[in-house]
C-alpha atoms as a PDB file:
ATOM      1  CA  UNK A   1     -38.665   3.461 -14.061  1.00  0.00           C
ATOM      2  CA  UNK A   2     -37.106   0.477 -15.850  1.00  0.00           C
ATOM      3  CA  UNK A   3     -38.101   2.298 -19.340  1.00  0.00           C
ATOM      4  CA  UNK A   4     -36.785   5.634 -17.950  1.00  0.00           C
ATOM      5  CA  UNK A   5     -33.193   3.818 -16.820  1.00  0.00           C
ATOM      6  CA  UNK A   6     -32.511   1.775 -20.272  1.00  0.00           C
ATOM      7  CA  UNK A   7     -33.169   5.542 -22.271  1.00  0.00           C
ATOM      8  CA  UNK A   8     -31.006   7.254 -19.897  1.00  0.00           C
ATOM      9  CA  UNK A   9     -28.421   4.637 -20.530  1.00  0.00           C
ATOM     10  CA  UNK A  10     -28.533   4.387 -24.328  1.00  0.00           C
ATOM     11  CA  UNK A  11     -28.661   8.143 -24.245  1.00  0.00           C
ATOM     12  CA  UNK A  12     -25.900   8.732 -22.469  1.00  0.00           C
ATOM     13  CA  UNK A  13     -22.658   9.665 -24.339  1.00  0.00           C
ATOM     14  CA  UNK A  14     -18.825   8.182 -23.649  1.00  0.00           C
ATOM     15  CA  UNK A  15     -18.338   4.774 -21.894  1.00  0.00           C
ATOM     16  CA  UNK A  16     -20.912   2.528 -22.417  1.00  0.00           C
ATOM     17  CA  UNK A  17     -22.600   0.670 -18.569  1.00  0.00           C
ATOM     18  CA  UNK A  18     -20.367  -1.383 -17.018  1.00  0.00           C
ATOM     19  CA  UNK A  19     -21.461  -4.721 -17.904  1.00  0.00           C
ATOM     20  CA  UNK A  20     -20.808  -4.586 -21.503  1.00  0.00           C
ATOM     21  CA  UNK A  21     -17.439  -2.785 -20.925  1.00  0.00           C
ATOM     22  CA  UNK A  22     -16.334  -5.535 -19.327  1.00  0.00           C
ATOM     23  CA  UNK A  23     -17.625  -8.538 -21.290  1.00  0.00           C
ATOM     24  CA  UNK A  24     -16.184  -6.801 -24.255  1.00  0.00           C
ATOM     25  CA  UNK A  25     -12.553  -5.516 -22.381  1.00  0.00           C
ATOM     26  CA  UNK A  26     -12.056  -9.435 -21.104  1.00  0.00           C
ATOM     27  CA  UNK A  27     -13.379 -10.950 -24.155  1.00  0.00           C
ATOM     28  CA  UNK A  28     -11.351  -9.271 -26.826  1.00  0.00           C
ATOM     29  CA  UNK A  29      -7.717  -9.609 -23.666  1.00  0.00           C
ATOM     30  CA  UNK A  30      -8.543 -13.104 -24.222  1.00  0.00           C
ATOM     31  CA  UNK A  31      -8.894 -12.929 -28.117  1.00  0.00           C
ATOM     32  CA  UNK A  32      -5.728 -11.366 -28.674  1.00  0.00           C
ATOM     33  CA  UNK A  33      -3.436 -13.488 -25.390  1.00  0.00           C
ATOM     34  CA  UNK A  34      -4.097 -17.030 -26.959  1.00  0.00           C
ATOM     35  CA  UNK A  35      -2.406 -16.160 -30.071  1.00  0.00           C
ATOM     36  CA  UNK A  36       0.480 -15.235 -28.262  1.00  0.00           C
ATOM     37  CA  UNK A  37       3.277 -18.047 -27.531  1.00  0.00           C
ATOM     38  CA  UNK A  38       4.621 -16.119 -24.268  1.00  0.00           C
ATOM     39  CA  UNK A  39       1.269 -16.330 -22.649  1.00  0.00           C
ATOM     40  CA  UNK A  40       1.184 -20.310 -23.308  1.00  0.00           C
ATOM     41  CA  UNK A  41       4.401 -20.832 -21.857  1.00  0.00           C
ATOM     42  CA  UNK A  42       4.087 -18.543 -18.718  1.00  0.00           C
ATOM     43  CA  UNK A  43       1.214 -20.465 -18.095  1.00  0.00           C
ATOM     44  CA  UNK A  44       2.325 -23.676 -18.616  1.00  0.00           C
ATOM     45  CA  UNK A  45       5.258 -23.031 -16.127  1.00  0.00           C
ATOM     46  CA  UNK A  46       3.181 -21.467 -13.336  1.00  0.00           C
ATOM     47  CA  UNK A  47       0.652 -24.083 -13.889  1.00  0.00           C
ATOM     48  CA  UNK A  48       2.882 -26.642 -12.881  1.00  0.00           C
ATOM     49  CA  UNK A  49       4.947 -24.368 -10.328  1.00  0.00           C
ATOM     50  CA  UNK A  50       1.359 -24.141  -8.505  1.00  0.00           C
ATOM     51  CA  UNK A  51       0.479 -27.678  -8.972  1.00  0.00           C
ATOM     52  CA  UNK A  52       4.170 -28.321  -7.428  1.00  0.00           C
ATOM     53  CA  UNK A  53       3.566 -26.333  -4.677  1.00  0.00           C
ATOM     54  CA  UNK A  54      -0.450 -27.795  -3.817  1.00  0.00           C
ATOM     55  CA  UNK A  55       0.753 -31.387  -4.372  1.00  0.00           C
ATOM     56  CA  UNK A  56       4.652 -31.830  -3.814  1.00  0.00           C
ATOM     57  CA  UNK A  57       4.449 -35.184  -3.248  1.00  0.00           C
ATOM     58  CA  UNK A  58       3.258 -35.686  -6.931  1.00  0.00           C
ATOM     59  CA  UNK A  59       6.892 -34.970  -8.053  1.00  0.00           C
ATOM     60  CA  UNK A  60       9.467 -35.665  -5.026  1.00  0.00           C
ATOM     61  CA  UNK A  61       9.371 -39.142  -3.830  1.00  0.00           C
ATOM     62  CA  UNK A  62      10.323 -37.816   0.175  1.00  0.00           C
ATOM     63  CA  UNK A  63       8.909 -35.134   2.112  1.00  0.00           C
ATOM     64  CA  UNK A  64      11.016 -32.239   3.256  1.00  0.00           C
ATOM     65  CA  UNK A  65      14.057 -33.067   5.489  1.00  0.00           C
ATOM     66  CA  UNK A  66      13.350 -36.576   4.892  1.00  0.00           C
ATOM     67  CA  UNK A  67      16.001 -39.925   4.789  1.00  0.00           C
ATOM     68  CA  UNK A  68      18.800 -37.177   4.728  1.00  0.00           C
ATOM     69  CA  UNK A  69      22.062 -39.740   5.019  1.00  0.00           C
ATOM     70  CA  UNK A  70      25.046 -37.056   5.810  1.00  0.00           C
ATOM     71  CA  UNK A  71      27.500 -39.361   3.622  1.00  0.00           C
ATOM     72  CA  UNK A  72      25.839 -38.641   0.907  1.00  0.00           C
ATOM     73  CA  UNK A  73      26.611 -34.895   1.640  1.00  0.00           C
ATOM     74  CA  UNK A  74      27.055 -32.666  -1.207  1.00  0.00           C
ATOM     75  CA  UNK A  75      27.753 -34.911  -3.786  1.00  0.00           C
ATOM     76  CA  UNK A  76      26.250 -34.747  -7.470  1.00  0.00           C
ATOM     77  CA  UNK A  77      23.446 -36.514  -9.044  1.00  0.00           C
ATOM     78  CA  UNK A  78      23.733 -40.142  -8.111  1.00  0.00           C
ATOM     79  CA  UNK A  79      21.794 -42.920  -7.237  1.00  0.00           C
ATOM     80  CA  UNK A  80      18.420 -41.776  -8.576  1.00  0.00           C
ATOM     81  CA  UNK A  81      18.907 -38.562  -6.839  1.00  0.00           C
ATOM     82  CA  UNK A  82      18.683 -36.245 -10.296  1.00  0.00           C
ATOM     83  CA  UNK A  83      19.726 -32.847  -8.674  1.00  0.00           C
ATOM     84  CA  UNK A  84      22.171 -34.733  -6.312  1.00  0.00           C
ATOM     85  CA  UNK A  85      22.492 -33.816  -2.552  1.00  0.00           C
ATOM     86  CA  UNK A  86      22.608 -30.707  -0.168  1.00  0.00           C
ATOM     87  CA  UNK A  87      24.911 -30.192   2.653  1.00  0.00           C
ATOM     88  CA  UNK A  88      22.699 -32.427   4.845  1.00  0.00           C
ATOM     89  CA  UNK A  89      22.382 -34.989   2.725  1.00  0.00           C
ATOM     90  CA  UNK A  90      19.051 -34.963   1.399  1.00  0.00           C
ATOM     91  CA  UNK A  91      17.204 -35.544  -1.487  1.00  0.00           C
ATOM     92  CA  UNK A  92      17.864 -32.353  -3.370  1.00  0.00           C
ATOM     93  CA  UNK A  93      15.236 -32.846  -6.115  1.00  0.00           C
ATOM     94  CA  UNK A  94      12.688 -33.439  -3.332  1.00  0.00           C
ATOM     95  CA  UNK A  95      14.151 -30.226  -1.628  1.00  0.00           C
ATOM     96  CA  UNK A  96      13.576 -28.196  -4.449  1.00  0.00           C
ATOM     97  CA  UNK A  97       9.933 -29.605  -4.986  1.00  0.00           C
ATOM     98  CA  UNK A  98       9.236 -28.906  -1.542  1.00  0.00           C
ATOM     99  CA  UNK A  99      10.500 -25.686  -1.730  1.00  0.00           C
ATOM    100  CA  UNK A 100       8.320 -23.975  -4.121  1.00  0.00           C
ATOM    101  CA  UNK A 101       5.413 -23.955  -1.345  1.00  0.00           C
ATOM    102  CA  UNK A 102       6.521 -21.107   0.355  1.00  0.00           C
ATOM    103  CA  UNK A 103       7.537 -19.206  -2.490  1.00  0.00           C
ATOM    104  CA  UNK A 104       4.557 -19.284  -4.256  1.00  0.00           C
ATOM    105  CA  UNK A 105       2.458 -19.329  -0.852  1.00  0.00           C
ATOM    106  CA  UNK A 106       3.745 -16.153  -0.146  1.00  0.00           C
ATOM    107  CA  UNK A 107       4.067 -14.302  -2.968  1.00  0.00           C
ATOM    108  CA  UNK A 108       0.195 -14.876  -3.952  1.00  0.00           C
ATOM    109  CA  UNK A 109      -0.781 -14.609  -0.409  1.00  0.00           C
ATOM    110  CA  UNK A 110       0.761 -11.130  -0.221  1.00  0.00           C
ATOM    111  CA  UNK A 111      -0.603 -10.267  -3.598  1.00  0.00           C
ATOM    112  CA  UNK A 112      -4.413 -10.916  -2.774  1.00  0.00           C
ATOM    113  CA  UNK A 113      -4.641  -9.511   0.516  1.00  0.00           C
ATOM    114  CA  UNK A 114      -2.723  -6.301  -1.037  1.00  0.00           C
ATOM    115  CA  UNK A 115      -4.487  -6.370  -3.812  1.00  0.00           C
ATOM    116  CA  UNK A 116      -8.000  -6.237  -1.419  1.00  0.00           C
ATOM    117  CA  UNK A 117      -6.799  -3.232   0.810  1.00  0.00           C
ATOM    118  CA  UNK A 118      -5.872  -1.616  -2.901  1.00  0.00           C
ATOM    119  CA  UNK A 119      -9.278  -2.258  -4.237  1.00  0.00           C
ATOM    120  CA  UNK A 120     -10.960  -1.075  -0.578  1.00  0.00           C
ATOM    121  CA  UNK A 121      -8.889   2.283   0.054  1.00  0.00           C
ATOM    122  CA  UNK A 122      -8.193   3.029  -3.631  1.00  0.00           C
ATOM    123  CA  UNK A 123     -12.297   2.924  -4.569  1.00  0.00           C
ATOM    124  CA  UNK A 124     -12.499   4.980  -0.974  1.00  0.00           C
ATOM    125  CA  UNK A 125     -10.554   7.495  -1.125  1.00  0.00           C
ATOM    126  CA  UNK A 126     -10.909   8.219  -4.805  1.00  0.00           C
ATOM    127  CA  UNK A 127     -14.963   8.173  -4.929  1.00  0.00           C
ATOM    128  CA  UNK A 128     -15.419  10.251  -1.735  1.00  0.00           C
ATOM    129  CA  UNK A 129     -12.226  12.545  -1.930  1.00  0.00           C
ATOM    130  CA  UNK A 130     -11.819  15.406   0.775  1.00  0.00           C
ATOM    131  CA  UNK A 131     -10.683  14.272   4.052  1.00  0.00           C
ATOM    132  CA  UNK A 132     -10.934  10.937   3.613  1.00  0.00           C
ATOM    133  CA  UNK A 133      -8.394  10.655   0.220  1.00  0.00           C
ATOM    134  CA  UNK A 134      -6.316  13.029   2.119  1.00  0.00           C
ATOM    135  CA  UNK A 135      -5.629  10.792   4.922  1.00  0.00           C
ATOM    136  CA  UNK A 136      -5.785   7.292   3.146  1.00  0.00           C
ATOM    137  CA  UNK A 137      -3.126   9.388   0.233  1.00  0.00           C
ATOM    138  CA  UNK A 138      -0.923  10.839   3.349  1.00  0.00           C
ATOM    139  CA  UNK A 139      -0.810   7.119   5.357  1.00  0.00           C
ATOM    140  CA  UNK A 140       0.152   5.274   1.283  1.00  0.00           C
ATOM    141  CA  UNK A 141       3.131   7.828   1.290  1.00  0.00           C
ATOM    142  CA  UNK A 142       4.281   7.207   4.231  1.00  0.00           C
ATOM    143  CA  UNK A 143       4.076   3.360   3.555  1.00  0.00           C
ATOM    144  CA  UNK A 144       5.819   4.144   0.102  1.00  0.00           C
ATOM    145  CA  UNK A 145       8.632   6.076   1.738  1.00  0.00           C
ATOM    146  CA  UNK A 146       9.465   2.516   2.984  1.00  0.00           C
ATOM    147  CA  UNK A 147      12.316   0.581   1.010  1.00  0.00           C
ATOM    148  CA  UNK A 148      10.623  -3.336   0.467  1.00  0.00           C
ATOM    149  CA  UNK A 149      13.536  -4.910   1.156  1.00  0.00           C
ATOM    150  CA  UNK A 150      15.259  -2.961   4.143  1.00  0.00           C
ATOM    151  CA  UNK A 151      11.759  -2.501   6.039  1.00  0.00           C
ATOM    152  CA  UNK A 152      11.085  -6.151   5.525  1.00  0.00           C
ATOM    153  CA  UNK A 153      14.845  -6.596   7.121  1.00  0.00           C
ATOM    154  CA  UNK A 154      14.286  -4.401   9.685  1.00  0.00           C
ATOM    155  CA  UNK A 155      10.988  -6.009  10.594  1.00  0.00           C
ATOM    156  CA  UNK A 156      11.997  -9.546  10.653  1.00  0.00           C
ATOM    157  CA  UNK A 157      14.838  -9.150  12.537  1.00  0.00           C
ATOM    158  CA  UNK A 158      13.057  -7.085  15.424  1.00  0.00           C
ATOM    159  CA  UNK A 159      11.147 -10.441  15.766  1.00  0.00           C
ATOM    160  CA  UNK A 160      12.626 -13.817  15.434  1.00  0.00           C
ATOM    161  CA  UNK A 161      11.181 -17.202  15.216  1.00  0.00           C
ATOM    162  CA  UNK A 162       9.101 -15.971  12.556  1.00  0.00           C
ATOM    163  CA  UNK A 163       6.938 -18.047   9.970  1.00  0.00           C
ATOM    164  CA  UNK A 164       5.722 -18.251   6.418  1.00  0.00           C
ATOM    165  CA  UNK A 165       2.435 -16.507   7.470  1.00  0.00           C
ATOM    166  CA  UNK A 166       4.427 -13.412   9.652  1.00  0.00           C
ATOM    167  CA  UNK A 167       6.238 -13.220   6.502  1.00  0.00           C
ATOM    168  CA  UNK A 168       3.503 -12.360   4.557  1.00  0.00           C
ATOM    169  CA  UNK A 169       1.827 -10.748   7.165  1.00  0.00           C
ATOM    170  CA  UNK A 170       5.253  -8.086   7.182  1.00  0.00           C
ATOM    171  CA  UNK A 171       5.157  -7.956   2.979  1.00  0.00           C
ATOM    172  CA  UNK A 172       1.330  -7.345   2.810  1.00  0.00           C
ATOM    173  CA  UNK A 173       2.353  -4.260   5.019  1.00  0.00           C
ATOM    174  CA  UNK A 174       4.751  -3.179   2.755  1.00  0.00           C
ATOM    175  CA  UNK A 175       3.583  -3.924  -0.707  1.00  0.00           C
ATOM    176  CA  UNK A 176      -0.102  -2.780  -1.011  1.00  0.00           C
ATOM    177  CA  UNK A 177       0.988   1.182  -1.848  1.00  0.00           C
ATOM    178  CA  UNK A 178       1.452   1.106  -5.599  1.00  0.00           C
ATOM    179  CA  UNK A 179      -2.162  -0.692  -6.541  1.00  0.00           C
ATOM    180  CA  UNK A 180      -3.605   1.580  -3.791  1.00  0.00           C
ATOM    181  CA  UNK A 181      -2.598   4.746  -5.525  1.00  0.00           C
ATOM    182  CA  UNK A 182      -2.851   3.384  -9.048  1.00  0.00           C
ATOM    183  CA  UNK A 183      -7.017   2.183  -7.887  1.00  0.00           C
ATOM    184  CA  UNK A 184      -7.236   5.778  -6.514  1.00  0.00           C
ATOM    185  CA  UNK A 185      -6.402   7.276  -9.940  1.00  0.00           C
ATOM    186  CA  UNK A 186      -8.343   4.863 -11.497  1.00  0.00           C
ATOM    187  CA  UNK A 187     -11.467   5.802  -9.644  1.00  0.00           C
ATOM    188  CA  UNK A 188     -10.879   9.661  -9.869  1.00  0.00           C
ATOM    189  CA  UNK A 189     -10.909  10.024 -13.794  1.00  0.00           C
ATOM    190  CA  UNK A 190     -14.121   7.085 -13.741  1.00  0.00           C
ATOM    191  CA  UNK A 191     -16.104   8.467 -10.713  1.00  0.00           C
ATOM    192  CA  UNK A 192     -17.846  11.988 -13.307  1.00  0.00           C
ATOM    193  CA  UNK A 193     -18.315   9.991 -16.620  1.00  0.00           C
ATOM    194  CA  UNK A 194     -21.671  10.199 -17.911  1.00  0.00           C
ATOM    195  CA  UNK A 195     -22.988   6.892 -16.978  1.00  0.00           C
ATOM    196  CA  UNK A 196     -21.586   6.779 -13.164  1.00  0.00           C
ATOM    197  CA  UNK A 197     -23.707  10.372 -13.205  1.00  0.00           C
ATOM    198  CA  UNK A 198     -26.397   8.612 -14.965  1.00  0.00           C
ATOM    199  CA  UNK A 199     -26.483   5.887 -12.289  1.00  0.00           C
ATOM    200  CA  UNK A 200     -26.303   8.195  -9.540  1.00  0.00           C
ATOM    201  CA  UNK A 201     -29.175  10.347 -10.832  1.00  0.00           C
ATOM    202  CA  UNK A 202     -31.218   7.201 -11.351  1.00  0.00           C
ATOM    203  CA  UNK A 203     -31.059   6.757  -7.615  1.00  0.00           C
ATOM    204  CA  UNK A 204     -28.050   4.518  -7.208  1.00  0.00           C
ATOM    205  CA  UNK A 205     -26.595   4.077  -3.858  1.00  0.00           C
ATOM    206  CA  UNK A 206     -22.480   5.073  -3.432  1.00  0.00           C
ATOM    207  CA  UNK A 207     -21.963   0.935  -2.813  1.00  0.00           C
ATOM    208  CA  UNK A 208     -23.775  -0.035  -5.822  1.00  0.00           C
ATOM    209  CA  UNK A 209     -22.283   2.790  -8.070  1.00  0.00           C
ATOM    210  CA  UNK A 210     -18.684   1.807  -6.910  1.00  0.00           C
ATOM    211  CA  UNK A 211     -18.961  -1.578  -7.244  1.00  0.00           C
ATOM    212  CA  UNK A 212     -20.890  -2.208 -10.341  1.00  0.00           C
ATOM    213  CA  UNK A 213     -19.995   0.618 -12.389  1.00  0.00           C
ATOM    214  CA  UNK A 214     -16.590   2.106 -11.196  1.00  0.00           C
ATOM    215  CA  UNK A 215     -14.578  -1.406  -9.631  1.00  0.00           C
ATOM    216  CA  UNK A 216     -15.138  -3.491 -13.360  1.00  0.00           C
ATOM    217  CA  UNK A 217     -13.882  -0.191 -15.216  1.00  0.00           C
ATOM    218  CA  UNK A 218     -11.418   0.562 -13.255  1.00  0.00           C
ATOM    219  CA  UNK A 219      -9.474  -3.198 -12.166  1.00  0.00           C
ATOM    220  CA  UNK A 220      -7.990  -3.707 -15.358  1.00  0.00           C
ATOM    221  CA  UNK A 221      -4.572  -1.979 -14.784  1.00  0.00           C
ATOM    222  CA  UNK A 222      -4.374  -2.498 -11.169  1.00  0.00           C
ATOM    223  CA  UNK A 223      -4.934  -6.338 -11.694  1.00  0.00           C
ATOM    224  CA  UNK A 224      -1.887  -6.226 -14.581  1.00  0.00           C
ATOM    225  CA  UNK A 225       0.071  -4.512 -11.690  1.00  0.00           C
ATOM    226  CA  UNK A 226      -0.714  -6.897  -9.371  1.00  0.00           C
ATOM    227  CA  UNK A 227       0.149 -10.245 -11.618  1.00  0.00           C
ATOM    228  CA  UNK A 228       3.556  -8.181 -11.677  1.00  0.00           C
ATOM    229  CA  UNK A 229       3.457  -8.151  -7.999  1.00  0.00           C
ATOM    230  CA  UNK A 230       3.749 -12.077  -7.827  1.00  0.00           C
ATOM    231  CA  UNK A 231       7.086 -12.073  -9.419  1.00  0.00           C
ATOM    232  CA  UNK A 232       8.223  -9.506  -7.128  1.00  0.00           C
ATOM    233  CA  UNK A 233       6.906 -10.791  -3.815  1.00  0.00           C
ATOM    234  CA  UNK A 234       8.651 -14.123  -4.852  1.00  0.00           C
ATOM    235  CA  UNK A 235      11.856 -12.609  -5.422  1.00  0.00           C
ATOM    236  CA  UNK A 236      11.957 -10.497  -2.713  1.00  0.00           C
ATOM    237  CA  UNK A 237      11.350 -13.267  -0.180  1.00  0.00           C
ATOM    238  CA  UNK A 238      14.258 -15.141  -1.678  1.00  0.00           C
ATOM    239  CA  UNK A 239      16.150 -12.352  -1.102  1.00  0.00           C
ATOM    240  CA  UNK A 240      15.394 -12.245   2.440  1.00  0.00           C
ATOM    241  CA  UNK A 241      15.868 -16.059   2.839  1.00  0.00           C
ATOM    242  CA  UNK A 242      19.104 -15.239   0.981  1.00  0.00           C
ATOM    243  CA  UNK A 243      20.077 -12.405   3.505  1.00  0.00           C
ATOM    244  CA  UNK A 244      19.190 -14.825   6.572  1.00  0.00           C
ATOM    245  CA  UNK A 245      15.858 -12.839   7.914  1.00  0.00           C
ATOM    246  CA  UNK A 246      13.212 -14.570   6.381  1.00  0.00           C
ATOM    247  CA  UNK A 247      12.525 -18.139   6.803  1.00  0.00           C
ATOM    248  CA  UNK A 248      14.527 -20.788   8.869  1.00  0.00           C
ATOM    249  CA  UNK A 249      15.566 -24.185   8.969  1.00  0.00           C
ATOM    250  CA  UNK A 250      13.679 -26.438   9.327  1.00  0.00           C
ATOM    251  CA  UNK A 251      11.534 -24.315   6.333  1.00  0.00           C
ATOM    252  CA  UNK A 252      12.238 -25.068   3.250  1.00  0.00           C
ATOM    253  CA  UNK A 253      12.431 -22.365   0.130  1.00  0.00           C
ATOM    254  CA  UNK A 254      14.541 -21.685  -2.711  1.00  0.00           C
ATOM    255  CA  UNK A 255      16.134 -18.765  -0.827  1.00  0.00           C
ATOM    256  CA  UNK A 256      17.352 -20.311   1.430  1.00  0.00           C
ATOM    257  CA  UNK A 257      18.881 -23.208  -0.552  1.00  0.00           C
ATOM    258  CA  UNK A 258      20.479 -20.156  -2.228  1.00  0.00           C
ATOM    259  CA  UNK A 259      22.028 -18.807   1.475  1.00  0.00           C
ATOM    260  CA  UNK A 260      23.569 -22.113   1.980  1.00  0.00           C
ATOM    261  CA  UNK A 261      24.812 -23.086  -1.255  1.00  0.00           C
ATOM    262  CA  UNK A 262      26.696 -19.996  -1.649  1.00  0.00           C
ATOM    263  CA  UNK A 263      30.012 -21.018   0.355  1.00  0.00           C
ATOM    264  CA  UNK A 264      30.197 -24.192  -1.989  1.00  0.00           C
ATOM    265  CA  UNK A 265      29.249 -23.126  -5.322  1.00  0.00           C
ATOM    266  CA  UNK A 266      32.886 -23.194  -6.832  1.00  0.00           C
ATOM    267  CA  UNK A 267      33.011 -27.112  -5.388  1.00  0.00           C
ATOM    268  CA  UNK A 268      29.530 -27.956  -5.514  1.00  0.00           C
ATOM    269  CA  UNK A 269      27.502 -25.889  -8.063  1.00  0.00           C
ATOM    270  CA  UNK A 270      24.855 -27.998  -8.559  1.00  0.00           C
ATOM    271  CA  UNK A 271      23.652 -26.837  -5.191  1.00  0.00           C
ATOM    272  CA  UNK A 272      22.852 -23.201  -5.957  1.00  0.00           C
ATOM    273  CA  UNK A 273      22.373 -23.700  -9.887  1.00  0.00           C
ATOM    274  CA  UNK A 274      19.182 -25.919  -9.420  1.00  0.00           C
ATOM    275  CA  UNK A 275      17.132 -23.770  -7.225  1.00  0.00           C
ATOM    276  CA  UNK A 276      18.245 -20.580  -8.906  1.00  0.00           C
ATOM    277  CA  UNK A 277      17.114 -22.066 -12.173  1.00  0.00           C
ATOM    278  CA  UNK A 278      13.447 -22.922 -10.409  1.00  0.00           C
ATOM    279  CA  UNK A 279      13.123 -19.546  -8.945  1.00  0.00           C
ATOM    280  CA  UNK A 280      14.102 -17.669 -11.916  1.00  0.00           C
ATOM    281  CA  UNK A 281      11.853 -18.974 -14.225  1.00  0.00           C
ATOM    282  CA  UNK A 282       9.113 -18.650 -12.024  1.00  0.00           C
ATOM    283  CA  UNK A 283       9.360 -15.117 -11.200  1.00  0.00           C
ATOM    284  CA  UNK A 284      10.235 -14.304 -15.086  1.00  0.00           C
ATOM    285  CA  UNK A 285       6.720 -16.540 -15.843  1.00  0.00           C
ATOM    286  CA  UNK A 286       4.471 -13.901 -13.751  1.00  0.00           C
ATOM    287  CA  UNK A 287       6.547 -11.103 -15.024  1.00  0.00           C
ATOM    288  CA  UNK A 288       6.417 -12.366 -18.878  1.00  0.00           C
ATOM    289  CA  UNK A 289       2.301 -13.266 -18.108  1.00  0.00           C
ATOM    290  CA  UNK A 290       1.361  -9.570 -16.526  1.00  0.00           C
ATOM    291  CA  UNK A 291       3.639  -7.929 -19.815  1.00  0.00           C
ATOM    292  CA  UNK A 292       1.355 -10.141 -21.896  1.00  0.00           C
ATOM    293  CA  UNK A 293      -1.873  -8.970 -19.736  1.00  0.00           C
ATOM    294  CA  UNK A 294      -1.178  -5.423 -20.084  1.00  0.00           C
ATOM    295  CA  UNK A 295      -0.764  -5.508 -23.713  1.00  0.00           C
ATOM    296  CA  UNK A 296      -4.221  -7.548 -24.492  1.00  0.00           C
ATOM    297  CA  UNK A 297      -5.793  -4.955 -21.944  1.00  0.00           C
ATOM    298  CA  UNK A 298      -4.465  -1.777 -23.769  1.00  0.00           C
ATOM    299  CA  UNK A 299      -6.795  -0.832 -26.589  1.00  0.00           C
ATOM    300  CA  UNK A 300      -3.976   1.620 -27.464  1.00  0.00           C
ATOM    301  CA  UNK A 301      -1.684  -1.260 -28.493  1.00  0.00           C
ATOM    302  CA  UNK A 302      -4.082  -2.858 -30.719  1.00  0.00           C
END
């Protein structure tokens, strides 16, 4: 049997098995992404965006909401405070700091529990097909048809008091449709190559055959699409911070340093410049790194 399966394998025209595919796929991404300056920087920002948001206290000298002294209110950078004050008086350097835990909680959170229900119903519905794909495809347009940002609204405001884990609890349930449907096409032009019909004939069971010859084949582009989905997450729960629907005070994020600094900004700048600046270069980091990603994974481009 093990003599039969290696000659059916080397045999068999088109894709090679899996497991080389995917040494070689990775191998060569990696090859071409550390001779790329925009990869090193993206990484080096989100490296120490995570590492801001795991260990805060490594960078702010007081915790959130902490030794606020309302006549320091508002005022500009100043007695060791490098980013000034907020309206409250606090710390706003610290504020910041602090900040960047729910932003990047969330928008990885969402991405990896999205990203499971993509891999789950996308390898689903596109192995089996017939009823199954029908419903899982008819349930993902329906989800689509939803607008991110106005369901979200709609959502959050239908139940107040909410926290950072309802958040992502309400984005997970709108922001898993695109890797679902781009996992589902994925598995539909893998499922009838020669070597998924070579494992299948060999005896392979539907788990096995889905998960060690379609899934590594068949994640590249949906994980690209999902390192994209970080940035996105992240700026769409500023924007509902911003709007006054996602977190509250006492929570600290960058959107909703935004919210309150926007009534002052002509007076006080500082207080919606320094957050903005965090934010944005974090969200253009995971956008710039899944660009990068896509092009090392395209053999077209090379």
């Amino acid at each position: 049997m093990v003599d039969l399966k290696a000659s059916v394998e080397a045999a068999a025209p088109g894709p090679k098995p899996a497991r080389n595919v995917r040494g070689s796929l990775w191998h060569d991404a990696w090859l071409e992404l550390r001779g790329r300056v925009i990869f090193w920087i993206s990484m080096a920002i989100l490296l120490v965006a995570c590492v801001m948001a795991a260990f805060p206290m490594l960078f702010a000298k007081l915790g959130p909401n902490e030794h606020c002294v309302l006549r320091m209110s508002k005022k500009g950078p100043a007695d060791g405070a490098i980013f000034g004050y907020d309206l409250q008086g606090c710390d706003y350097w610290s504020q910041i700091v602090h900040g960047t835990r729910a932003s990047v909680l969330i928008g990885v959170a969402v991405t990896v529990f999205a990203l499971l229900i993509a891999i789950v119903l996308g390898l689903l519905g596109g192995y089996y097909g017939g009823v199954l794909d029908a419903i899982i495809s008819r349930v993902t347009d329906v989800f689509f048809g939803i607008p991110f940002v106005l369901g979200a609204t709609v959502v959050l405001v239908a139940f107040p008091g909410h926290g950072i884990w309802a958040m992502t609890i309400v984005l997970v349930l709108l922001g898993w449709t695109t890797m679902t449907r781009l996992m589902r096409g994925q598995v539909i032009a893998i499922r009838d190559t020669d070597y998924v019909q070579a494992a299948r004939a060999l005896g392979a069971s539907d788990r096995r055959i889905m998960f060690k010859h379609i899934l590594p084949n068949a994640i590249a582009p949906v994980f690209v699409v999902a390192m994209l989905n970080v940035g996105n997450v992240i700026s769409g729960e500023a924007t509902l911070d911003y709007l006054g629907v996602g977190l509250q005070y006492p929570d600290v994020s960058w959107g909703l340093q935004l919210n309150v600094a926007q009534s002052f900004f002509a007076e006080y700048p500082h207080l919606l410049i320094f957050p903005a600046l965090f934010l944005t270069a974090t969200v253009l980091s995971f956008l710039m790194l899944g660009d990068v990603v896509r092009d090392a994974l395209d053999p077209k481009l090379h």
